[in-house]
C-alpha atoms as a PDB file:
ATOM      1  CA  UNK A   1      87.596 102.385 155.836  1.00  0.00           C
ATOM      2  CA  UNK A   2      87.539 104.951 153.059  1.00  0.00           C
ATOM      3  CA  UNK A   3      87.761 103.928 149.549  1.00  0.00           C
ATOM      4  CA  UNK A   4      88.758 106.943 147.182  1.00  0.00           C
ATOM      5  CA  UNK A   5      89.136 106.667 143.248  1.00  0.00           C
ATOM      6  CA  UNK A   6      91.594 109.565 141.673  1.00  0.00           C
ATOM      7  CA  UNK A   7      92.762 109.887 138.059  1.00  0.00           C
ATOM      8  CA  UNK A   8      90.282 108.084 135.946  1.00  0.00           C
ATOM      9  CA  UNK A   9      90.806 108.036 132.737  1.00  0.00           C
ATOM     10  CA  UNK A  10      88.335 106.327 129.884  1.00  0.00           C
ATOM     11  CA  UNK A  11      91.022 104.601 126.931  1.00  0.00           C
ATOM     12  CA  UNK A  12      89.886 101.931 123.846  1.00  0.00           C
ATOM     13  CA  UNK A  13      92.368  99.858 123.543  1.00  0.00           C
ATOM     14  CA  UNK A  14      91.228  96.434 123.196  1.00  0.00           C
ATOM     15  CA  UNK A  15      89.100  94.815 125.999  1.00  0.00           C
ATOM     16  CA  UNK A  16      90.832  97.964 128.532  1.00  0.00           C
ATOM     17  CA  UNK A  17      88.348 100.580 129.420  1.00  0.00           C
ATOM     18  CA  UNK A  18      89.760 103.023 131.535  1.00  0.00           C
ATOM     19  CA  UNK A  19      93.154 103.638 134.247  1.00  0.00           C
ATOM     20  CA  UNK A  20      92.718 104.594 137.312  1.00  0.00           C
ATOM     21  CA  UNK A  21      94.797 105.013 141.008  1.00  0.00           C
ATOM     22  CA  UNK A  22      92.581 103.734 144.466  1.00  0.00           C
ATOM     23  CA  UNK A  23      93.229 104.727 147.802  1.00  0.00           C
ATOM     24  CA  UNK A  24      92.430 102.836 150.708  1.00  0.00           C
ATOM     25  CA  UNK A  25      92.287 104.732 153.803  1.00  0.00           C
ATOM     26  CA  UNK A  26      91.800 103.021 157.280  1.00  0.00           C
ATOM     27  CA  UNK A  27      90.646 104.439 160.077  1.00  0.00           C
ATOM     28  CA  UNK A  28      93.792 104.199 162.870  1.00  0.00           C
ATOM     29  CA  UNK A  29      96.282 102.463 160.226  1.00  0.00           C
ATOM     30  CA  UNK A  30      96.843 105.362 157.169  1.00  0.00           C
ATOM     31  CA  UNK A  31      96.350 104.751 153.820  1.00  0.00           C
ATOM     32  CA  UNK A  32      97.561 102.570 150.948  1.00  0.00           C
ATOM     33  CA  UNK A  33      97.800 103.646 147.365  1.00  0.00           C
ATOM     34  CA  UNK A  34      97.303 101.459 144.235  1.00  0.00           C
ATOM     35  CA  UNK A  35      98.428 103.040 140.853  1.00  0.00           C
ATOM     36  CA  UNK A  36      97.427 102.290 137.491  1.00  0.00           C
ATOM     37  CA  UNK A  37      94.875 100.121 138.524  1.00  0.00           C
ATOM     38  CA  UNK A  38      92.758  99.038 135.277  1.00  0.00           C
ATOM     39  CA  UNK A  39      89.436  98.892 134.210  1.00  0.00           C
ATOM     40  CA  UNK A  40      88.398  95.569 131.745  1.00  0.00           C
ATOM     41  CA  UNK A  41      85.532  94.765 129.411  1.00  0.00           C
ATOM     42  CA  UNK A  42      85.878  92.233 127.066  1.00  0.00           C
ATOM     43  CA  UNK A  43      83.212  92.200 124.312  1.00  0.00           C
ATOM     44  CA  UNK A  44      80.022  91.227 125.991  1.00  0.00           C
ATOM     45  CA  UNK A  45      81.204  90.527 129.030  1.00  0.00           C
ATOM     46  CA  UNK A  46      80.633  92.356 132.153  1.00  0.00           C
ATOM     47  CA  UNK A  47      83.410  95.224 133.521  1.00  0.00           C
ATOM     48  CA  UNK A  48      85.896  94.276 136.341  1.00  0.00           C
ATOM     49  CA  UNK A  49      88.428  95.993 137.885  1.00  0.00           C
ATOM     50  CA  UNK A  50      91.878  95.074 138.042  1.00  0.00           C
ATOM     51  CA  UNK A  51      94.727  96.030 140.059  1.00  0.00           C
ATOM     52  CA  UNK A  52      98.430  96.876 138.863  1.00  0.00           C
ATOM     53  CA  UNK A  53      99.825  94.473 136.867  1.00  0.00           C
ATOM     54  CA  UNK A  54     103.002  94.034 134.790  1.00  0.00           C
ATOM     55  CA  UNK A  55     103.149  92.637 131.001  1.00  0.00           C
ATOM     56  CA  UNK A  56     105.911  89.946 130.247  1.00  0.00           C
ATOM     57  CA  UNK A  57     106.089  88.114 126.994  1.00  0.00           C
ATOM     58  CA  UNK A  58     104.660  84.675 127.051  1.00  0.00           C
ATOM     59  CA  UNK A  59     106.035  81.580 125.318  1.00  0.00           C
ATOM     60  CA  UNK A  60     105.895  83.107 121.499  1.00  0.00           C
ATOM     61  CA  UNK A  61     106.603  86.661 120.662  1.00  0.00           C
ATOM     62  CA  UNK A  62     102.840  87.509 120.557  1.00  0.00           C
ATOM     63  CA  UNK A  63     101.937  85.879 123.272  1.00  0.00           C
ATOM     64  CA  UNK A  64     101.686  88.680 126.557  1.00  0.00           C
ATOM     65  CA  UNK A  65     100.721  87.576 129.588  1.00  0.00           C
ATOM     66  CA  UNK A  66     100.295  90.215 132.874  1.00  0.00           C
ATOM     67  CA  UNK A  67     101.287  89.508 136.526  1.00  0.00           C
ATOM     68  CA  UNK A  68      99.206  91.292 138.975  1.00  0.00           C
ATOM     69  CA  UNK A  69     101.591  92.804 141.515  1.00  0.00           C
ATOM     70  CA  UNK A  70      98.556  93.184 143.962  1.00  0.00           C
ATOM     71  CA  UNK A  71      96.543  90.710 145.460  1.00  0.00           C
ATOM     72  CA  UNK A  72      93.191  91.877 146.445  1.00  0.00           C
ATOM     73  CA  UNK A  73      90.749  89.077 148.843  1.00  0.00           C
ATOM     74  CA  UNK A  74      87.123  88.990 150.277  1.00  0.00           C
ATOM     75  CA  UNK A  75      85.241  92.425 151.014  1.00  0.00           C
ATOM     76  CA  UNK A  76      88.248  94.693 150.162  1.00  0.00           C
ATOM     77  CA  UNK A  77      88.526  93.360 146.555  1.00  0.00           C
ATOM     78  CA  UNK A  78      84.487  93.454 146.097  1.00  0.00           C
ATOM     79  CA  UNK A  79      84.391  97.921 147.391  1.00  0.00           C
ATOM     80  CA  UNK A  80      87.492  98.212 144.741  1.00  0.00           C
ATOM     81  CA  UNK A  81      85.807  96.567 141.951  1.00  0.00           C
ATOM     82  CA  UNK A  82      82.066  97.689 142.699  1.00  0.00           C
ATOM     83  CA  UNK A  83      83.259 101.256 142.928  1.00  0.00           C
ATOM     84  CA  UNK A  84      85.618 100.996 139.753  1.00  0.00           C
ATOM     85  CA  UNK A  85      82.560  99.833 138.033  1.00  0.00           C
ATOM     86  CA  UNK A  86      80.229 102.412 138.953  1.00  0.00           C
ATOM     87  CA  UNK A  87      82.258 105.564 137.675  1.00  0.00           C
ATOM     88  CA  UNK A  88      82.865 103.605 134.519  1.00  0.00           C
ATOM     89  CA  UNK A  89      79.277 102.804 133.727  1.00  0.00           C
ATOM     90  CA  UNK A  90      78.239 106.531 134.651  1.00  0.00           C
ATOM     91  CA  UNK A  91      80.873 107.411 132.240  1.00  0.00           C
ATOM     92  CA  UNK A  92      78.966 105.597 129.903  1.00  0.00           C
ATOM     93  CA  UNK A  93      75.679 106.811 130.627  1.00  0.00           C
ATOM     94  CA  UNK A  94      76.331 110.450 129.698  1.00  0.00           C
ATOM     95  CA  UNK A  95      77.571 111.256 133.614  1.00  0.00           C
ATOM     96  CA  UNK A  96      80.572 113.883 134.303  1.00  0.00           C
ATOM     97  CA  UNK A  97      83.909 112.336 135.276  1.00  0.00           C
ATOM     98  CA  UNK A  98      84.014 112.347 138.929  1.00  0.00           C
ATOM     99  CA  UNK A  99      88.005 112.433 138.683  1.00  0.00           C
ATOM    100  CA  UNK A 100      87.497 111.838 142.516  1.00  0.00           C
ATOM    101  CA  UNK A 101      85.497 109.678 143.933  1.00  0.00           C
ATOM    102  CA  UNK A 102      85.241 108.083 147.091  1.00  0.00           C
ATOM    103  CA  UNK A 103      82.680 105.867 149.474  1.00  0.00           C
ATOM    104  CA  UNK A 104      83.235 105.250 153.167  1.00  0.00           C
ATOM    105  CA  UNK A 105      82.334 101.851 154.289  1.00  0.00           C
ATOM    106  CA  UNK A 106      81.914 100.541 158.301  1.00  0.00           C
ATOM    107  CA  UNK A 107      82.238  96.857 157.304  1.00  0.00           C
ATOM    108  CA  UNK A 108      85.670  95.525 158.797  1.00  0.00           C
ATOM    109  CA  UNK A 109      87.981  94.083 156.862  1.00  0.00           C
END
């Protein structure tokens, strides 16, 4: 499997970090692509990665909620977030912006 980040994008709005699109490319099966996938840190907390999402409103008209419209599990959502992580915190560090980055992998899924 080959994980590939494209598009990031650093943002400060809130506890959201940065956007970014993931593809996940396996070996015999082709590839599937996640857009708008977001990065989170909420004050003191540590980053995590989140996949696309939708906002609806909640029971009061301030209250949003989101609705993730992917469902990552196990080793697959572990690479997405891990590698997520790592371009954000070299971001943060003083490192370029790898628009493109990508890490091959030989565990199954």
């Amino acid at each position: 499997m080959q994980i590939k980040i494209t598009n990031f994008k650093l943002v400060d709005r809130g506890a959201l970090r940065a956007f970014f699109d993931i593809i996940f490319t396996f070996d015999d099966l082709g590839s599937i692509e996640l857009k708008d996938c977001r990065l989170i840190r909420d004050k003191e907390k540590k980053p995590w990665a989140s996949p696309p999402q939708v906002q609806y409103r909640g029971d009061s008209q301030h209250d949003f909620r989101y609705f993730p419209l992917v469902f990552l599990e196990g080793k697959i959502k572990a690479e997405f977030s891990k590698l997520a992580i790592e371009q954000y915190c070299s971001l943060l560090e003083g490192g370029k912006n790898n628009d493109n980055i990508s890490r091959a992998t030989d565990q199954a899924l």
